[in-house]
C-alpha atoms as a PDB file:
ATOM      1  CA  UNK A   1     190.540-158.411 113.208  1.00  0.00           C
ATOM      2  CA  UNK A   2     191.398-158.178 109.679  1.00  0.00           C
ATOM      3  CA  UNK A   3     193.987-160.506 107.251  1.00  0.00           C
ATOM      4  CA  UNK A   4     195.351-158.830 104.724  1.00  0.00           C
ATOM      5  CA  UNK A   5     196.474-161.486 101.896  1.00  0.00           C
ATOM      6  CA  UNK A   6     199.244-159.997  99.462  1.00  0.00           C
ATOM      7  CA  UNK A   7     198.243-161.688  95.822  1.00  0.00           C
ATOM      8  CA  UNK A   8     200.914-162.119  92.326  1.00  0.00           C
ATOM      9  CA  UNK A   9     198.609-163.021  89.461  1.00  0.00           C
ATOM     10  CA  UNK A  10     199.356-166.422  87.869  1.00  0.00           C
ATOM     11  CA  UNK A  11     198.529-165.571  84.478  1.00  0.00           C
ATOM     12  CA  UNK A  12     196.855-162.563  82.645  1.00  0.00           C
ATOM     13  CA  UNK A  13     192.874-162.082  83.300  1.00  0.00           C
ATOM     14  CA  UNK A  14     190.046-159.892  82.984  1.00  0.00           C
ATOM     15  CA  UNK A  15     188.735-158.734  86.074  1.00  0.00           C
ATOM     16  CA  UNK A  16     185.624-161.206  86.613  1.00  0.00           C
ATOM     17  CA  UNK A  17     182.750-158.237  88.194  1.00  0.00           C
ATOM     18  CA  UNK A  18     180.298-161.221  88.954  1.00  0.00           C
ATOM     19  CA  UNK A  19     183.097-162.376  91.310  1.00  0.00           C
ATOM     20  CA  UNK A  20     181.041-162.804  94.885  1.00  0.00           C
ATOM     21  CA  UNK A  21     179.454-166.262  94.851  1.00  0.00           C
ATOM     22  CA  UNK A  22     183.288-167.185  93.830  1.00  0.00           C
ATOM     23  CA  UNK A  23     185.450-165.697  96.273  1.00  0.00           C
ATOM     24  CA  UNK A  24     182.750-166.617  98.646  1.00  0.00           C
ATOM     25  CA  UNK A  25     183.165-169.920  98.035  1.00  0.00           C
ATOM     26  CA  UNK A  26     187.002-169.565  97.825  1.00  0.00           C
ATOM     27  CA  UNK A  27     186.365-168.170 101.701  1.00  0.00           C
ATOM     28  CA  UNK A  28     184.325-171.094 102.594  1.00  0.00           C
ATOM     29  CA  UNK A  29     186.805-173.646 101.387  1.00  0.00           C
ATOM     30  CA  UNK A  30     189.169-172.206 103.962  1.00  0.00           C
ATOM     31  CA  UNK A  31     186.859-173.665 106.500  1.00  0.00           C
ATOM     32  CA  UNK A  32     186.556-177.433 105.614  1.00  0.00           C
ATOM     33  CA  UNK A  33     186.997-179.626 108.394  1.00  0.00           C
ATOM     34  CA  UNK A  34     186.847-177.072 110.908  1.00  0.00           C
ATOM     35  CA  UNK A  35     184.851-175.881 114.026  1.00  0.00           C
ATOM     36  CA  UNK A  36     183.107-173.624 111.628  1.00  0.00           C
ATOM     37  CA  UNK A  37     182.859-175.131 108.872  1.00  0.00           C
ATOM     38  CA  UNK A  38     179.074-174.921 109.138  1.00  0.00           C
ATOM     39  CA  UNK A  39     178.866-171.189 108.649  1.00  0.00           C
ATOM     40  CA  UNK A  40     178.268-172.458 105.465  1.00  0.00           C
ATOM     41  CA  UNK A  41     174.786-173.400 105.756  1.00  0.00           C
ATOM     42  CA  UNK A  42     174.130-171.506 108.826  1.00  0.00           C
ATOM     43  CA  UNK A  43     170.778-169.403 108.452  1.00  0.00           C
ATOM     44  CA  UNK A  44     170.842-165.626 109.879  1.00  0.00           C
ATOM     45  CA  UNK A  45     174.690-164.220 111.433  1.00  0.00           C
ATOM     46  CA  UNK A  46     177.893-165.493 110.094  1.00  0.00           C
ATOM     47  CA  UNK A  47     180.241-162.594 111.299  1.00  0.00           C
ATOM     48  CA  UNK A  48     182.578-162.423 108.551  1.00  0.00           C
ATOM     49  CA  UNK A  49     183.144-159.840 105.783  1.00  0.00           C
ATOM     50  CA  UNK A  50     185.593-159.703 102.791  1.00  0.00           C
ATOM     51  CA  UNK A  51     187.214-156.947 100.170  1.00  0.00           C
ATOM     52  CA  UNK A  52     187.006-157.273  96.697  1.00  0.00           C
ATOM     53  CA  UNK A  53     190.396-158.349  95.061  1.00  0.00           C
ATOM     54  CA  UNK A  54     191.423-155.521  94.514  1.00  0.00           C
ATOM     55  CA  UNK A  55     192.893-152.805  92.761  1.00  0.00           C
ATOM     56  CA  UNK A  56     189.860-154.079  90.705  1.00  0.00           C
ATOM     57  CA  UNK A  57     190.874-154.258  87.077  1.00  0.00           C
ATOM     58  CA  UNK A  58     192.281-156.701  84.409  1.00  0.00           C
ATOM     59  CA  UNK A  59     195.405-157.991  85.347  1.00  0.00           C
ATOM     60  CA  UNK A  60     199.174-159.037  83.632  1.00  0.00           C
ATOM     61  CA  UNK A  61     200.390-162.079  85.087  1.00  0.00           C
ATOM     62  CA  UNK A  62     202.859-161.133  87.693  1.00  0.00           C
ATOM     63  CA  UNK A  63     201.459-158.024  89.338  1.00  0.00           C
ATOM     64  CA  UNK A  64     200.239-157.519  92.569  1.00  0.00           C
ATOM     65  CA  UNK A  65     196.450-157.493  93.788  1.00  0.00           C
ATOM     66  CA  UNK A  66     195.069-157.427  97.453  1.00  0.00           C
ATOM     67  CA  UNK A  67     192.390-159.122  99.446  1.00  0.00           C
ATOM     68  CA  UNK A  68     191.354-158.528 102.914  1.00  0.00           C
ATOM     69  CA  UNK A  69     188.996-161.518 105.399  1.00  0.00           C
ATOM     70  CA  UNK A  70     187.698-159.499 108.457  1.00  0.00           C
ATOM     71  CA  UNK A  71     185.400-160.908 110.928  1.00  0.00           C
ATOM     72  CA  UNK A  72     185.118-159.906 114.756  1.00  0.00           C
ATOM     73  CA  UNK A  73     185.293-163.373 116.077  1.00  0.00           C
ATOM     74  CA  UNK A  74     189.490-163.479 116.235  1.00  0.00           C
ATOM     75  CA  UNK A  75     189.372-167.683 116.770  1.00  0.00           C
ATOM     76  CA  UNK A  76     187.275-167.188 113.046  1.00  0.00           C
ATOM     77  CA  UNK A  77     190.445-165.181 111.740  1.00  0.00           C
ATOM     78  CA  UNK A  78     193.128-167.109 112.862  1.00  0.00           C
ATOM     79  CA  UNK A  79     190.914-170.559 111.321  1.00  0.00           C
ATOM     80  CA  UNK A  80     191.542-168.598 108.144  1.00  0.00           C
ATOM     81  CA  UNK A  81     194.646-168.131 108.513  1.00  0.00           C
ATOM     82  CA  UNK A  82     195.923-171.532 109.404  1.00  0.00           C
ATOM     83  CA  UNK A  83     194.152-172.884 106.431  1.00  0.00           C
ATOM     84  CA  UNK A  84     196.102-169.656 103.999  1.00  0.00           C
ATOM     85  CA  UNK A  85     199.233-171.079 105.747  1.00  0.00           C
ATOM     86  CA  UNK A  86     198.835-174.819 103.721  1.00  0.00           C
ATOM     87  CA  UNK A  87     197.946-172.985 100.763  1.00  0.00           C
ATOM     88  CA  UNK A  88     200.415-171.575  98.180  1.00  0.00           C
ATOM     89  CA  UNK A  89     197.586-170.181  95.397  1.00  0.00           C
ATOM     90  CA  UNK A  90     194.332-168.871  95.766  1.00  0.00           C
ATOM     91  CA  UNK A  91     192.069-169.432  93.067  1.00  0.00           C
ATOM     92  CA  UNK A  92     188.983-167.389  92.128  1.00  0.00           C
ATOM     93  CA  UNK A  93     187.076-167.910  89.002  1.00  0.00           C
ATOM     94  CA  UNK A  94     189.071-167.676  85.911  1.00  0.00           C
ATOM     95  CA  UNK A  95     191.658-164.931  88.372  1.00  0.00           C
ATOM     96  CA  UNK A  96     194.461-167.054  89.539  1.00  0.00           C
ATOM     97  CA  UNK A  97     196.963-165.680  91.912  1.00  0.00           C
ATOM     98  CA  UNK A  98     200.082-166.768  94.571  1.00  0.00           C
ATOM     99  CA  UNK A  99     199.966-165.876  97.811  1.00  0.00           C
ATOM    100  CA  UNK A 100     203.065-163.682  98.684  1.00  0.00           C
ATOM    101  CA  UNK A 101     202.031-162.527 102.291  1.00  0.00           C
ATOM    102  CA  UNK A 102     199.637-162.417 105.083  1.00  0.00           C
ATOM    103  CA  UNK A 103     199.278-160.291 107.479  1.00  0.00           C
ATOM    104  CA  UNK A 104     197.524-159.424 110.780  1.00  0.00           C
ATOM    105  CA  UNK A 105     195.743-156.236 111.196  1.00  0.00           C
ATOM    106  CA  UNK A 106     193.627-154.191 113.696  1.00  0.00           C
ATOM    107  CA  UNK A 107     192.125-151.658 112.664  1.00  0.00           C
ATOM    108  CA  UNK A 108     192.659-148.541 115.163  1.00  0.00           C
ATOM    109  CA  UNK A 109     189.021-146.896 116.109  1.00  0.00           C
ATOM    110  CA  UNK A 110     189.953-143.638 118.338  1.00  0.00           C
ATOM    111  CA  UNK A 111     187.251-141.133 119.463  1.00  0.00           C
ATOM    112  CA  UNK A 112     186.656-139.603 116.218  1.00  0.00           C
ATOM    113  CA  UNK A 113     187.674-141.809 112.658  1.00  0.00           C
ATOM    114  CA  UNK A 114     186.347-141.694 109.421  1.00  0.00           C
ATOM    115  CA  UNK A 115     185.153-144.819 107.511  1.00  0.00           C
ATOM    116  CA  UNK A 116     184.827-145.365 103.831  1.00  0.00           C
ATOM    117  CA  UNK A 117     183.155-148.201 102.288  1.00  0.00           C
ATOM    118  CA  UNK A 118     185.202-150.589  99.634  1.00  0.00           C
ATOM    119  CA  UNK A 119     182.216-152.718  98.536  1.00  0.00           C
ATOM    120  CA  UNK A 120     178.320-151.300  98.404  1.00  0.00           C
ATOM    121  CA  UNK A 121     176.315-151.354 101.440  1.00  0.00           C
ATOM    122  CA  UNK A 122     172.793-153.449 101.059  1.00  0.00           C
ATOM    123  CA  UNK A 123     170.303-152.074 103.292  1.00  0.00           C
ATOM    124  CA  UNK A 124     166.283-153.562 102.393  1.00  0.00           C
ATOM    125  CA  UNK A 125     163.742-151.706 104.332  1.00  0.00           C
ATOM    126  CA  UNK A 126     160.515-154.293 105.294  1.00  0.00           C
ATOM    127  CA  UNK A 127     156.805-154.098 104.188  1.00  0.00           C
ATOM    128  CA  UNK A 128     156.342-153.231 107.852  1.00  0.00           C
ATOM    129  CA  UNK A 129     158.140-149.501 107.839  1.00  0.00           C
ATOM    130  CA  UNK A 130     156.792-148.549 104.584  1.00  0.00           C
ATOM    131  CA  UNK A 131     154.462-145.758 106.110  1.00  0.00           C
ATOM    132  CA  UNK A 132     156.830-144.730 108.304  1.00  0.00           C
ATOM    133  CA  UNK A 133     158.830-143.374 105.479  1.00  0.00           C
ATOM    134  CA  UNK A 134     156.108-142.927 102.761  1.00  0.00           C
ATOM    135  CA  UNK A 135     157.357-146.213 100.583  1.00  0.00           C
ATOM    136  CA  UNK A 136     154.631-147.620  98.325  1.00  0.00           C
ATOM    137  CA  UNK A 137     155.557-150.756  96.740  1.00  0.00           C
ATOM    138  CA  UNK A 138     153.736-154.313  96.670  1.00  0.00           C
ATOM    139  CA  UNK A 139     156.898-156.304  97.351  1.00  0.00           C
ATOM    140  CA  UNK A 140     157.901-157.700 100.840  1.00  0.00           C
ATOM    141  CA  UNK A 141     160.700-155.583 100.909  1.00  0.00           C
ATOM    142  CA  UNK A 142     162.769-152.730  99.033  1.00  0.00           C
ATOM    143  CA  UNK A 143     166.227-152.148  98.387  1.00  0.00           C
ATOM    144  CA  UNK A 144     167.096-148.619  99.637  1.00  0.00           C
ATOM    145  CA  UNK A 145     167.515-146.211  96.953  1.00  0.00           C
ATOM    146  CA  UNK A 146     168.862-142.315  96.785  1.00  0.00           C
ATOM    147  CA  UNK A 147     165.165-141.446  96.390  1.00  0.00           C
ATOM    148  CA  UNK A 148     164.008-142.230  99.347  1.00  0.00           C
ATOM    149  CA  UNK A 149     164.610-140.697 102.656  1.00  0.00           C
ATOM    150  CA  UNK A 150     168.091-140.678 103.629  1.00  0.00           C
ATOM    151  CA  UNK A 151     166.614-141.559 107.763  1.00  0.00           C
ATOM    152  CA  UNK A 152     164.910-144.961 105.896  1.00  0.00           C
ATOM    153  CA  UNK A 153     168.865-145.656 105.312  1.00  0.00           C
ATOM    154  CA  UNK A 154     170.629-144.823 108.922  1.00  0.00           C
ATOM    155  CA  UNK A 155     167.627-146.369 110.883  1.00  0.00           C
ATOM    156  CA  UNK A 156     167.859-149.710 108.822  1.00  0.00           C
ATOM    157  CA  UNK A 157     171.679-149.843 109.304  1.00  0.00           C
ATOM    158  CA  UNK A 158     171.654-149.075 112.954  1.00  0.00           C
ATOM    159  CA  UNK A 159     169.107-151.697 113.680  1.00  0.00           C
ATOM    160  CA  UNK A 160     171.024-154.144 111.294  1.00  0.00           C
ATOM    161  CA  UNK A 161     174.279-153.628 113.261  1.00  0.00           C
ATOM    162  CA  UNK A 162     172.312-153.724 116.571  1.00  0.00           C
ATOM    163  CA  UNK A 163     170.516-156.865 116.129  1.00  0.00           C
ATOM    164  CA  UNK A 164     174.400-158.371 115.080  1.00  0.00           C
ATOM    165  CA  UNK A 165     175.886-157.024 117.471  1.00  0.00           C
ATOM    166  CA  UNK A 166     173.341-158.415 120.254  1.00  0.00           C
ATOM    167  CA  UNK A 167     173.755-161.764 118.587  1.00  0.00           C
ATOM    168  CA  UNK A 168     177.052-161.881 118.699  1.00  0.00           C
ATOM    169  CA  UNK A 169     177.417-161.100 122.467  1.00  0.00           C
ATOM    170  CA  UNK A 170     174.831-163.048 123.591  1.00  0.00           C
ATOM    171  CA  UNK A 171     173.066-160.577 125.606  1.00  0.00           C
ATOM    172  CA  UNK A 172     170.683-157.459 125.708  1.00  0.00           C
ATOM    173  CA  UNK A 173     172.343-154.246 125.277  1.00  0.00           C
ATOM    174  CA  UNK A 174     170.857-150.375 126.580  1.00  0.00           C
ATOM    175  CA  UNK A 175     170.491-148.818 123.046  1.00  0.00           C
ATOM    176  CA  UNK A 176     170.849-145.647 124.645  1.00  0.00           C
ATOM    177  CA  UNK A 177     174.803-146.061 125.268  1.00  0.00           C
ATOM    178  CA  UNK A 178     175.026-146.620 121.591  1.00  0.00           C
ATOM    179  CA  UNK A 179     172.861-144.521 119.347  1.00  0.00           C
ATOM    180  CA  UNK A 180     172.427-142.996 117.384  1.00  0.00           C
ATOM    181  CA  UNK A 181     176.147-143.700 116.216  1.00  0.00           C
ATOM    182  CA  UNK A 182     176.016-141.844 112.181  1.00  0.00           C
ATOM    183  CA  UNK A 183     176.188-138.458 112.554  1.00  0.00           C
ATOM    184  CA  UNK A 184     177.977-136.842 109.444  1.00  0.00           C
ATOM    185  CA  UNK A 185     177.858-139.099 106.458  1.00  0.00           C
ATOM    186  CA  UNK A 186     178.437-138.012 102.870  1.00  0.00           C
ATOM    187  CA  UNK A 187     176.761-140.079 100.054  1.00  0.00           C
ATOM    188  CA  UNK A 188     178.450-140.976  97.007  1.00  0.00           C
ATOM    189  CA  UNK A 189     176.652-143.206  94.436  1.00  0.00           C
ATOM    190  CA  UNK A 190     174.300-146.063  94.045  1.00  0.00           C
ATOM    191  CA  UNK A 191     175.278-149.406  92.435  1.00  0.00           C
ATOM    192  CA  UNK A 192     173.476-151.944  91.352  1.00  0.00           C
ATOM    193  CA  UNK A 193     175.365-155.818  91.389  1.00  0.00           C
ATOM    194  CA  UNK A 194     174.723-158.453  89.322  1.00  0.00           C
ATOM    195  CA  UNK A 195     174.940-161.959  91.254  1.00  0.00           C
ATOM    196  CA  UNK A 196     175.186-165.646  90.092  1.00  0.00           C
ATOM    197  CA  UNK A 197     173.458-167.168  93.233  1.00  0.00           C
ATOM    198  CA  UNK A 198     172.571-171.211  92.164  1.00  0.00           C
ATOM    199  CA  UNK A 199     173.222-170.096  88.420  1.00  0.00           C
ATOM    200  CA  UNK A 200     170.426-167.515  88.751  1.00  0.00           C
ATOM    201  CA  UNK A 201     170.773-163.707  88.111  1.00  0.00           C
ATOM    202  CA  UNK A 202     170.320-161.740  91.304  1.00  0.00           C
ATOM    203  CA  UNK A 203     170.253-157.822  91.018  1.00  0.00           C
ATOM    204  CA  UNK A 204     170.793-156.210  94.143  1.00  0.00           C
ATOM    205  CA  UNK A 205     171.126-152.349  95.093  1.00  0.00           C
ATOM    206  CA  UNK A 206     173.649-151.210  96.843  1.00  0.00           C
ATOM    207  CA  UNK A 207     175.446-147.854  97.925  1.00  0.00           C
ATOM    208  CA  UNK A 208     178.292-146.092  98.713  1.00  0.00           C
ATOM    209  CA  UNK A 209     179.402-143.956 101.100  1.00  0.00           C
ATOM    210  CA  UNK A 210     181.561-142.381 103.679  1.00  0.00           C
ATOM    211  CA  UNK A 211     180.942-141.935 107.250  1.00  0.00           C
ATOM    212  CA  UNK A 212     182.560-139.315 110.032  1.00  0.00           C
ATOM    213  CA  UNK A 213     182.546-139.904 113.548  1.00  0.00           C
ATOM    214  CA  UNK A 214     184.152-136.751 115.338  1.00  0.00           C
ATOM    215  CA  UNK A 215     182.835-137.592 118.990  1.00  0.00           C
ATOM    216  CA  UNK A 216     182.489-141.488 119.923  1.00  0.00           C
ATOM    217  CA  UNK A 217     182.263-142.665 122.848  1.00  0.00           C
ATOM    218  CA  UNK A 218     183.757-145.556 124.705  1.00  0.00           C
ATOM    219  CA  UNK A 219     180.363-147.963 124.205  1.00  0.00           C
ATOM    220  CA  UNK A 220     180.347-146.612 120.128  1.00  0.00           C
ATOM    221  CA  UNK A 221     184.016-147.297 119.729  1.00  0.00           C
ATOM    222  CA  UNK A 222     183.403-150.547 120.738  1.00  0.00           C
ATOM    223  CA  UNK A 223     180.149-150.896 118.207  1.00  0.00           C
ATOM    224  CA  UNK A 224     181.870-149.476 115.610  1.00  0.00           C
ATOM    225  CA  UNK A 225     185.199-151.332 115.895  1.00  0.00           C
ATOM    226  CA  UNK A 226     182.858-154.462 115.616  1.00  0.00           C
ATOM    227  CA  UNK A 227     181.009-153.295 112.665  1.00  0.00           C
ATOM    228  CA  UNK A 228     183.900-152.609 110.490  1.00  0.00           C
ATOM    229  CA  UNK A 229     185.068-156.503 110.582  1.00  0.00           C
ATOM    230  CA  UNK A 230     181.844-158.012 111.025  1.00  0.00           C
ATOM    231  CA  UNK A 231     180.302-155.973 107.426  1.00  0.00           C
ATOM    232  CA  UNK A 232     177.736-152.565 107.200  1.00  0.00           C
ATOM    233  CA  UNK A 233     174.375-153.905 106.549  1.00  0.00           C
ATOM    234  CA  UNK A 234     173.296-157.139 104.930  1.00  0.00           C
ATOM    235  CA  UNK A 235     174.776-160.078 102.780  1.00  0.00           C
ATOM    236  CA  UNK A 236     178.084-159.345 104.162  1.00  0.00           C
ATOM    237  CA  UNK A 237     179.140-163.418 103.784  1.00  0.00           C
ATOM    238  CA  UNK A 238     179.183-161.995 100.025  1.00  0.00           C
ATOM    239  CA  UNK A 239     181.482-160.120 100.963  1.00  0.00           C
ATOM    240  CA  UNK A 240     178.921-156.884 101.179  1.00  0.00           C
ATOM    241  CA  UNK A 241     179.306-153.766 103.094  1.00  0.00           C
ATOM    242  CA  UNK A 242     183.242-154.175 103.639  1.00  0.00           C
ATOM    243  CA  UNK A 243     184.725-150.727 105.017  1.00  0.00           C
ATOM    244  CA  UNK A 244     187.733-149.142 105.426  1.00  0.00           C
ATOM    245  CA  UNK A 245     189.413-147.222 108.082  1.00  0.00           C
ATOM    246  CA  UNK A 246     189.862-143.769 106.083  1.00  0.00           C
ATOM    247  CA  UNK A 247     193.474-142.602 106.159  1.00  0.00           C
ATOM    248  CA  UNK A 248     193.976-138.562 107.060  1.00  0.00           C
END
């Protein structure tokens, strides 16, 4: 379950690119004094995804710009809204906007759909599946990258979304009904993003890409349709791995 929140920029600004600790916060303030208002320091899950403001350049005051909250918990979505309902401007950094509109949307997963991501997907593969796919590094962990195996990729995002998934059902689920779910994917480009996280300089790599699924069935609809709100891989509370129902 998706809002989309229809923006008018208060003033003139240059598009801030550092903008996810921001509009994270911005997302968290939305949850003050609520049921889940401790997502905020909640270690591991949080079930919530965002868009970049977006189209994503500098801005006259007066024109329109777009942000979307997603999350697959719909009691989460509607908290969100109720707290964009007392609020007449959203501020993010040094971009100020009004709020024009929000709406409600569901995004429509059939049995085949193509998905497109709007913001990089983070996928780290652990110390512990570096042979598997002929990694040598010393670190803990790697960011995937282009040069490594495309399977590294897939595997790590399945069991990502698996292990979320699980979580956020609260039971054990037959893998078998559900994977392997990517079957045609076309890559596009890597990215890497520069964060401010506790006024230190994170680099993190990232990727894009888009995904076809021509035969789903009723147990990968269901995965899927979950995935798209809930973010593709990791640090999706940063608003990470956002994706997009492609249009035909």
């Amino acid at each position: 379950m998706r809002l989309v929140l229809t923006l008018e920029s208060a003033c003139d600004y240059a598009y801030d690119l550092r903008y996810h600790a921001k509009l994270q916060g911005f997302v968290y303030s939305l949850l003050r004094g609520t049921p889940y208002e401790h997502l905020h320091d909640l270690r591991g899950y949080k079930y919530f995804c965002f868009s970049n403001i977006y189209p994503p350049f500098d801005a006259r005051q007066g024109e329109k710009r777009y942000l979307v909250l997603s999350s697959p918990d719909e009691e989460l979505v509607r908290t969100f809204a109720q707290a964009l309902l007392r609020r007449e401007e959203v501020g993010v950094g040094n971009m100020r906007f009004y709020l024009k509109e929000i709406r409600v949307v569901r995004p429509r997963i059939g049995k085949s759909v193509a998905l497109v991501t709007r913001t990089p997907i983070i996928v780290r593969i652990p110390r512990r599946s570096y042979a598997r796919y002929g990694i040598t590094s010393e670190h803990s962990y790697v960011y995937w990258r282009p040069s490594m195996p495309f399977d590294a990729f897939l595997r790590q995002l399945e069991d990502n979304l698996m292990k979320k998934y699980r979580s956020f059902l609260g039971r054990e689920l037959e893998e078998g009904h559900y994977l392997p779910l990517f079957q045609q994917f076309v890559f596009k480009k890597q990215v890497c993003n520069h964060l401010l996280i506790k006024n230190c300089e994170v680099r993190v790599f990232g990727s894009l890409w888009e995904f076809h699924f021509p035969h789903l069935r009723r147990e990968q609809r269901e995965l899927l349709r979950f995935a798209i709100d809930a973010g593709f891989g990791e640090r999706n509370s940063l608003g990470f791995g956002f994706m997009e129902v492609k249009v035909r």
